[in-house]
N, C-alpha and C. Protein backbone atom coordinates (compact mmCIF):
# COMPACT_ATOMS: atom_id res chain seq x y z
N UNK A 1 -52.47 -4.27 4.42
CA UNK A 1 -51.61 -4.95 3.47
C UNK A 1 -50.21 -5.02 4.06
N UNK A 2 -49.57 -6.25 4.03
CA UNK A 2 -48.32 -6.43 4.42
C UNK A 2 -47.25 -5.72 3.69
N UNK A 3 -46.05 -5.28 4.30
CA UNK A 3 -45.41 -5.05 3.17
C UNK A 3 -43.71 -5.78 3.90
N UNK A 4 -43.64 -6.79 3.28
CA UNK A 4 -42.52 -7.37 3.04
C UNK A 4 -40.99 -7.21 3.22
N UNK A 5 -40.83 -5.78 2.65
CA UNK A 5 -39.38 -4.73 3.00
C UNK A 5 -39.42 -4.42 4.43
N UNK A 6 -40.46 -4.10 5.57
CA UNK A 6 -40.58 -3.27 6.35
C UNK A 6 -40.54 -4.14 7.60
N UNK A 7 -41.44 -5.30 7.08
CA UNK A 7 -41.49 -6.41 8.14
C UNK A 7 -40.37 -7.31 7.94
N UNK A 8 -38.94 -7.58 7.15
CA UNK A 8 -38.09 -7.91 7.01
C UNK A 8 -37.21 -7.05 8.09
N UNK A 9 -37.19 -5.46 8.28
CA UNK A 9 -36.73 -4.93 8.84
C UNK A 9 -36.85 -4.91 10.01
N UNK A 10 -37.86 -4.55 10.60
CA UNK A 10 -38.65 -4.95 11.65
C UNK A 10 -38.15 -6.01 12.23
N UNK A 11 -38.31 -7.20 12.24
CA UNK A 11 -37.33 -7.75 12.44
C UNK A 11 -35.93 -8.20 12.74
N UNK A 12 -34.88 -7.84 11.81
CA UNK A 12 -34.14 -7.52 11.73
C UNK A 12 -33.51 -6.48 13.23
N UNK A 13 -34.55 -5.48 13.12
CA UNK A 13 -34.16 -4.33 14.57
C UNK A 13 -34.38 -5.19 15.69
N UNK A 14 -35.38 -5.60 15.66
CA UNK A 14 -35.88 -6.77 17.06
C UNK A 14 -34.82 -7.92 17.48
N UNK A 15 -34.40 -9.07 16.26
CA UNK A 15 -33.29 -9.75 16.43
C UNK A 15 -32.32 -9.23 16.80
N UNK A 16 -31.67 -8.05 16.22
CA UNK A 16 -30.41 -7.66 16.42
C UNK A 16 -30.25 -6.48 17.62
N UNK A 17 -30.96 -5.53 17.51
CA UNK A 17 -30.85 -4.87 18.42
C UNK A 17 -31.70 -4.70 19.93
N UNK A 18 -33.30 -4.45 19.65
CA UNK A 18 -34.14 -4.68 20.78
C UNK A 18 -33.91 -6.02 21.38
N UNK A 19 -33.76 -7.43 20.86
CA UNK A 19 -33.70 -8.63 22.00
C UNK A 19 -32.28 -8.76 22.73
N UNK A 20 -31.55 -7.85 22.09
CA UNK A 20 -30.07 -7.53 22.55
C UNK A 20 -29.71 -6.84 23.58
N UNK A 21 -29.95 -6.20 23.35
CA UNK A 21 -29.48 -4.99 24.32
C UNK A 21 -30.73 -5.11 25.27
N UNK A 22 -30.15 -4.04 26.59
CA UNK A 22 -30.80 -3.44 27.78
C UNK A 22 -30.93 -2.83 28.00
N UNK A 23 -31.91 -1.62 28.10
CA UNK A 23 -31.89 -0.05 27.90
C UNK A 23 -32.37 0.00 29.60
N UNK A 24 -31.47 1.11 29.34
CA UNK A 24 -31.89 1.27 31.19
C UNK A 24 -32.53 3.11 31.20
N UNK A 25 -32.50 3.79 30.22
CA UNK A 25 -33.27 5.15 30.33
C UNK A 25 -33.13 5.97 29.16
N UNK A 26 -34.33 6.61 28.47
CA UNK A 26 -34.52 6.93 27.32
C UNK A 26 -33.27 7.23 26.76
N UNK A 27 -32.55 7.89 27.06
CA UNK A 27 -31.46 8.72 26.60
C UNK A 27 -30.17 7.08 25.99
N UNK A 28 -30.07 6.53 26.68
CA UNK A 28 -29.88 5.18 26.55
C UNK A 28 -30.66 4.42 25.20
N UNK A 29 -31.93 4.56 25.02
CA UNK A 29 -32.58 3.51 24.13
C UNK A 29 -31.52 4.40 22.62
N UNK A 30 -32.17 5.93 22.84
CA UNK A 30 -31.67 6.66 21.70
C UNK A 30 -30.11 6.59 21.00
N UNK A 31 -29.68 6.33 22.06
CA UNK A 31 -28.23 6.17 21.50
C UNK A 31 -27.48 4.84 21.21
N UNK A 32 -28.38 3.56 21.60
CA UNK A 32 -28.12 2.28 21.29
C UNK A 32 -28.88 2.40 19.68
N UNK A 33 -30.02 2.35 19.84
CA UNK A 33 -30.99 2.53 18.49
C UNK A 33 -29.98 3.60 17.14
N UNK A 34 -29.24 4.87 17.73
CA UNK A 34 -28.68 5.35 17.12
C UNK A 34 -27.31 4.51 16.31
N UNK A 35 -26.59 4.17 17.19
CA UNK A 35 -25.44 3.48 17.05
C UNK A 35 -26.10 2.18 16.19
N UNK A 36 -27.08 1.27 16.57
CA UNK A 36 -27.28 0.16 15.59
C UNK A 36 -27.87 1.00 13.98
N UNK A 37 -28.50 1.99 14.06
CA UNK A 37 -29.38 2.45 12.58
C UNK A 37 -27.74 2.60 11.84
N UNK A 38 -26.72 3.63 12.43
CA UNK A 38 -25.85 3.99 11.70
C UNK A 38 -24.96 2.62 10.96
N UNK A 39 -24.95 1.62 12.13
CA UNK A 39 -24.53 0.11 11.32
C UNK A 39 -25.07 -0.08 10.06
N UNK A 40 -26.09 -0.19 10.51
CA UNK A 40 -27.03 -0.93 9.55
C UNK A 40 -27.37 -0.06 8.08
N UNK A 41 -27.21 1.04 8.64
CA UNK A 41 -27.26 2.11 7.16
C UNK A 41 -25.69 1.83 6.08
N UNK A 42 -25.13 1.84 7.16
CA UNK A 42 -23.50 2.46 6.93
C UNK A 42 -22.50 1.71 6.64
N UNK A 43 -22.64 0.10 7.26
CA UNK A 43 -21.44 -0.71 7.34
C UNK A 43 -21.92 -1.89 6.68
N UNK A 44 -22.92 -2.31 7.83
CA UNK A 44 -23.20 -3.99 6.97
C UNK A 44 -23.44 -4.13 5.87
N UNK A 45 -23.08 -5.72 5.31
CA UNK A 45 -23.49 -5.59 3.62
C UNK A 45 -24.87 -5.88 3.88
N UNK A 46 -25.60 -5.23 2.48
CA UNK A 46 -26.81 -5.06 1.82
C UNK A 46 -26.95 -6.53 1.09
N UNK A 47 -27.81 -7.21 0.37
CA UNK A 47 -27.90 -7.91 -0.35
C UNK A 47 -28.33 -7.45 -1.89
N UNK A 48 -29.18 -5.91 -1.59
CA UNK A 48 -29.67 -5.50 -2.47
C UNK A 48 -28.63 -4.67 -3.29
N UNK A 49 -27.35 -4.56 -2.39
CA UNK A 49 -26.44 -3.38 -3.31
C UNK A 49 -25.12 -4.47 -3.18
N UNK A 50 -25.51 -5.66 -3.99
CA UNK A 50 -24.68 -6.78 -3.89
C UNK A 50 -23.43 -7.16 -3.13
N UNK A 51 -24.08 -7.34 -2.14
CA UNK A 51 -23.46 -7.57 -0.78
C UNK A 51 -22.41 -6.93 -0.34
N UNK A 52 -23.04 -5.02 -0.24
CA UNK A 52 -21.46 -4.57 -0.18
C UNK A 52 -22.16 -3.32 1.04
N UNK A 53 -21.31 -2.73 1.49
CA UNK A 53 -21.91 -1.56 2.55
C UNK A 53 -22.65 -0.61 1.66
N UNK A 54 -23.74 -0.09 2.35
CA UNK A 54 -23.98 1.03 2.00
C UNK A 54 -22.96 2.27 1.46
N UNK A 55 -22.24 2.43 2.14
CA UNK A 55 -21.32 3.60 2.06
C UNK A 55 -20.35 3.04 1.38
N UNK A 56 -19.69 1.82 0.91
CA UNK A 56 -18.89 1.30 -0.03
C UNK A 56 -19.33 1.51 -1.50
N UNK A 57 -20.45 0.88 -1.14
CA UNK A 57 -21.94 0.64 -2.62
C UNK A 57 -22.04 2.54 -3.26
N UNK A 58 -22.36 3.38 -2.38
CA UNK A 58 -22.22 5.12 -2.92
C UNK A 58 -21.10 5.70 -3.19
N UNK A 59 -19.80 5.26 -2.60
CA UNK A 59 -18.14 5.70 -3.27
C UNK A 59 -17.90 5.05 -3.98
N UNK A 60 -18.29 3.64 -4.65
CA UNK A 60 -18.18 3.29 -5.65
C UNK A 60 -19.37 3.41 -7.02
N UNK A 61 -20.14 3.93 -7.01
CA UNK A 61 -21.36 4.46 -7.39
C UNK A 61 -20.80 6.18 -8.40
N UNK A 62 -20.21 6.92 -7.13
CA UNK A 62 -20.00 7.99 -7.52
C UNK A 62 -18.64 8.12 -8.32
N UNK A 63 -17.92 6.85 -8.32
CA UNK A 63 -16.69 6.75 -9.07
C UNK A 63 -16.77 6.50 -10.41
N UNK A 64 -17.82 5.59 -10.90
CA UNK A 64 -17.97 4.47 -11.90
C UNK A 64 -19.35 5.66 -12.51
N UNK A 65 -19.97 6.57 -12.40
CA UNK A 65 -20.39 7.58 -12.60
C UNK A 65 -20.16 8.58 -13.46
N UNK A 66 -20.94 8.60 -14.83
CA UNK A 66 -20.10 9.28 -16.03
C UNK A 66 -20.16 10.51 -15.68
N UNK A 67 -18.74 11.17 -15.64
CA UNK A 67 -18.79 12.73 -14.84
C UNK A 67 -19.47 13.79 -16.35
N UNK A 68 -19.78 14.85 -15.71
CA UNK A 68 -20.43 16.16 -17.02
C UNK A 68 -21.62 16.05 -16.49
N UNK A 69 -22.44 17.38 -17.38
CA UNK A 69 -24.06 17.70 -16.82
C UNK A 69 -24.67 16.74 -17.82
N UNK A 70 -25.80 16.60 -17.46
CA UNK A 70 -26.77 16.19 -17.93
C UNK A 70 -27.24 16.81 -19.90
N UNK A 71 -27.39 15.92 -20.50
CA UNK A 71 -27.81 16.83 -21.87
C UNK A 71 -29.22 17.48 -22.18
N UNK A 72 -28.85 18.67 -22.33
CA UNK A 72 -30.38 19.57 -22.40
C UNK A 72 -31.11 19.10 -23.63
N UNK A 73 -32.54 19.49 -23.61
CA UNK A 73 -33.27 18.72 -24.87
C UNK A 73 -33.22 19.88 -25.48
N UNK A 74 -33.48 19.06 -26.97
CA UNK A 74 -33.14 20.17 -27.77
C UNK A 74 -34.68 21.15 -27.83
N UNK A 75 -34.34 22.47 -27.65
CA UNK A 75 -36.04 22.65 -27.95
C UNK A 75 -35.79 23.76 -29.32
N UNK A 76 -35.18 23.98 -30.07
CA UNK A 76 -35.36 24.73 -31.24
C UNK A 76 -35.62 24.35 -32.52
N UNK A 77 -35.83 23.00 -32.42
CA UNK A 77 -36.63 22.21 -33.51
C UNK A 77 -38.27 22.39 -33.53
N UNK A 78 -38.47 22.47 -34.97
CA UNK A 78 -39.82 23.19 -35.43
C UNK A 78 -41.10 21.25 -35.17
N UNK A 79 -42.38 21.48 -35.21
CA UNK A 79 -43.19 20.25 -35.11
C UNK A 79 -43.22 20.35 -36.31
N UNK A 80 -43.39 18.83 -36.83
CA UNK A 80 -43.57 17.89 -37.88
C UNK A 80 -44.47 18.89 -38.69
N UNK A 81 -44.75 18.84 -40.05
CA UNK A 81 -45.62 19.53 -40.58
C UNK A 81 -46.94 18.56 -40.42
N UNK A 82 -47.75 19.38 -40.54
CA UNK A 82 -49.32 18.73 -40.22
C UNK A 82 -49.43 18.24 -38.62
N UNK A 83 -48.58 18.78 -38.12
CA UNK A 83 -48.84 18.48 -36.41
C UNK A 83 -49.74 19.30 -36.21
N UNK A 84 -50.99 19.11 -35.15
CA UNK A 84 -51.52 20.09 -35.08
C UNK A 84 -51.44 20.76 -33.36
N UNK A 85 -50.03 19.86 -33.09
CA UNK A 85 -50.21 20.54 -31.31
C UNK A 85 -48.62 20.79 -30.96
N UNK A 86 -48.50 21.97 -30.16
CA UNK A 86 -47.49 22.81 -30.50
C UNK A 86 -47.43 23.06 -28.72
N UNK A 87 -46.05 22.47 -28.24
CA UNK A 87 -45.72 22.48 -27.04
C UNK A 87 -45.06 24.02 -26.83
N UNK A 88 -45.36 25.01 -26.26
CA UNK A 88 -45.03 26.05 -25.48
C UNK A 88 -44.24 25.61 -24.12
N UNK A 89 -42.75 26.48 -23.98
CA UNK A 89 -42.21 26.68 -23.11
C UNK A 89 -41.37 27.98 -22.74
């Protein structure tokens, strides 16, 4: 089964980086491949995080982010009468 996200990417690495560049020895592939993933994670816009960087798209994420914990459920409320199933925790 195809999957669409992966072979978009795929791509993407091939256009931009593998038909690009020239690797002349492993140590070389790793650190071109390195340097393009961190782009591509880090800088370019996304389409999916409306056309903004990754790392723009998460500092603005964590700003706009209602600060406080999370609200605990209440568990000291009794079951309905005539319930006949009784959650233990």
């Amino acid at each position: 089964m195809e999957n669409c996200y992966i072979e978009s990417f795929n791509g993407r690495l091939r256009d931009e980086c593998l038909n690009v560049e020239v690797f002349f020895a492993l140590i070389d592939v790793r650190d071109k491949l390195e340097r393009w993933r961190r782009d591509y994670n880090q800088v370019r816009p996304h389409s999916a995080l409306r056309d903004s960087a990754p790392a723009v798209f998460a500092a603005q994420l964590t700003v706009t982010a209602a600060p406080g914990p999370e609200p605990v459920p209440d568990r000291t409320r009794k079951p309905a009468a005539g319930n006949s199933l009784e959650i233990l925790t």
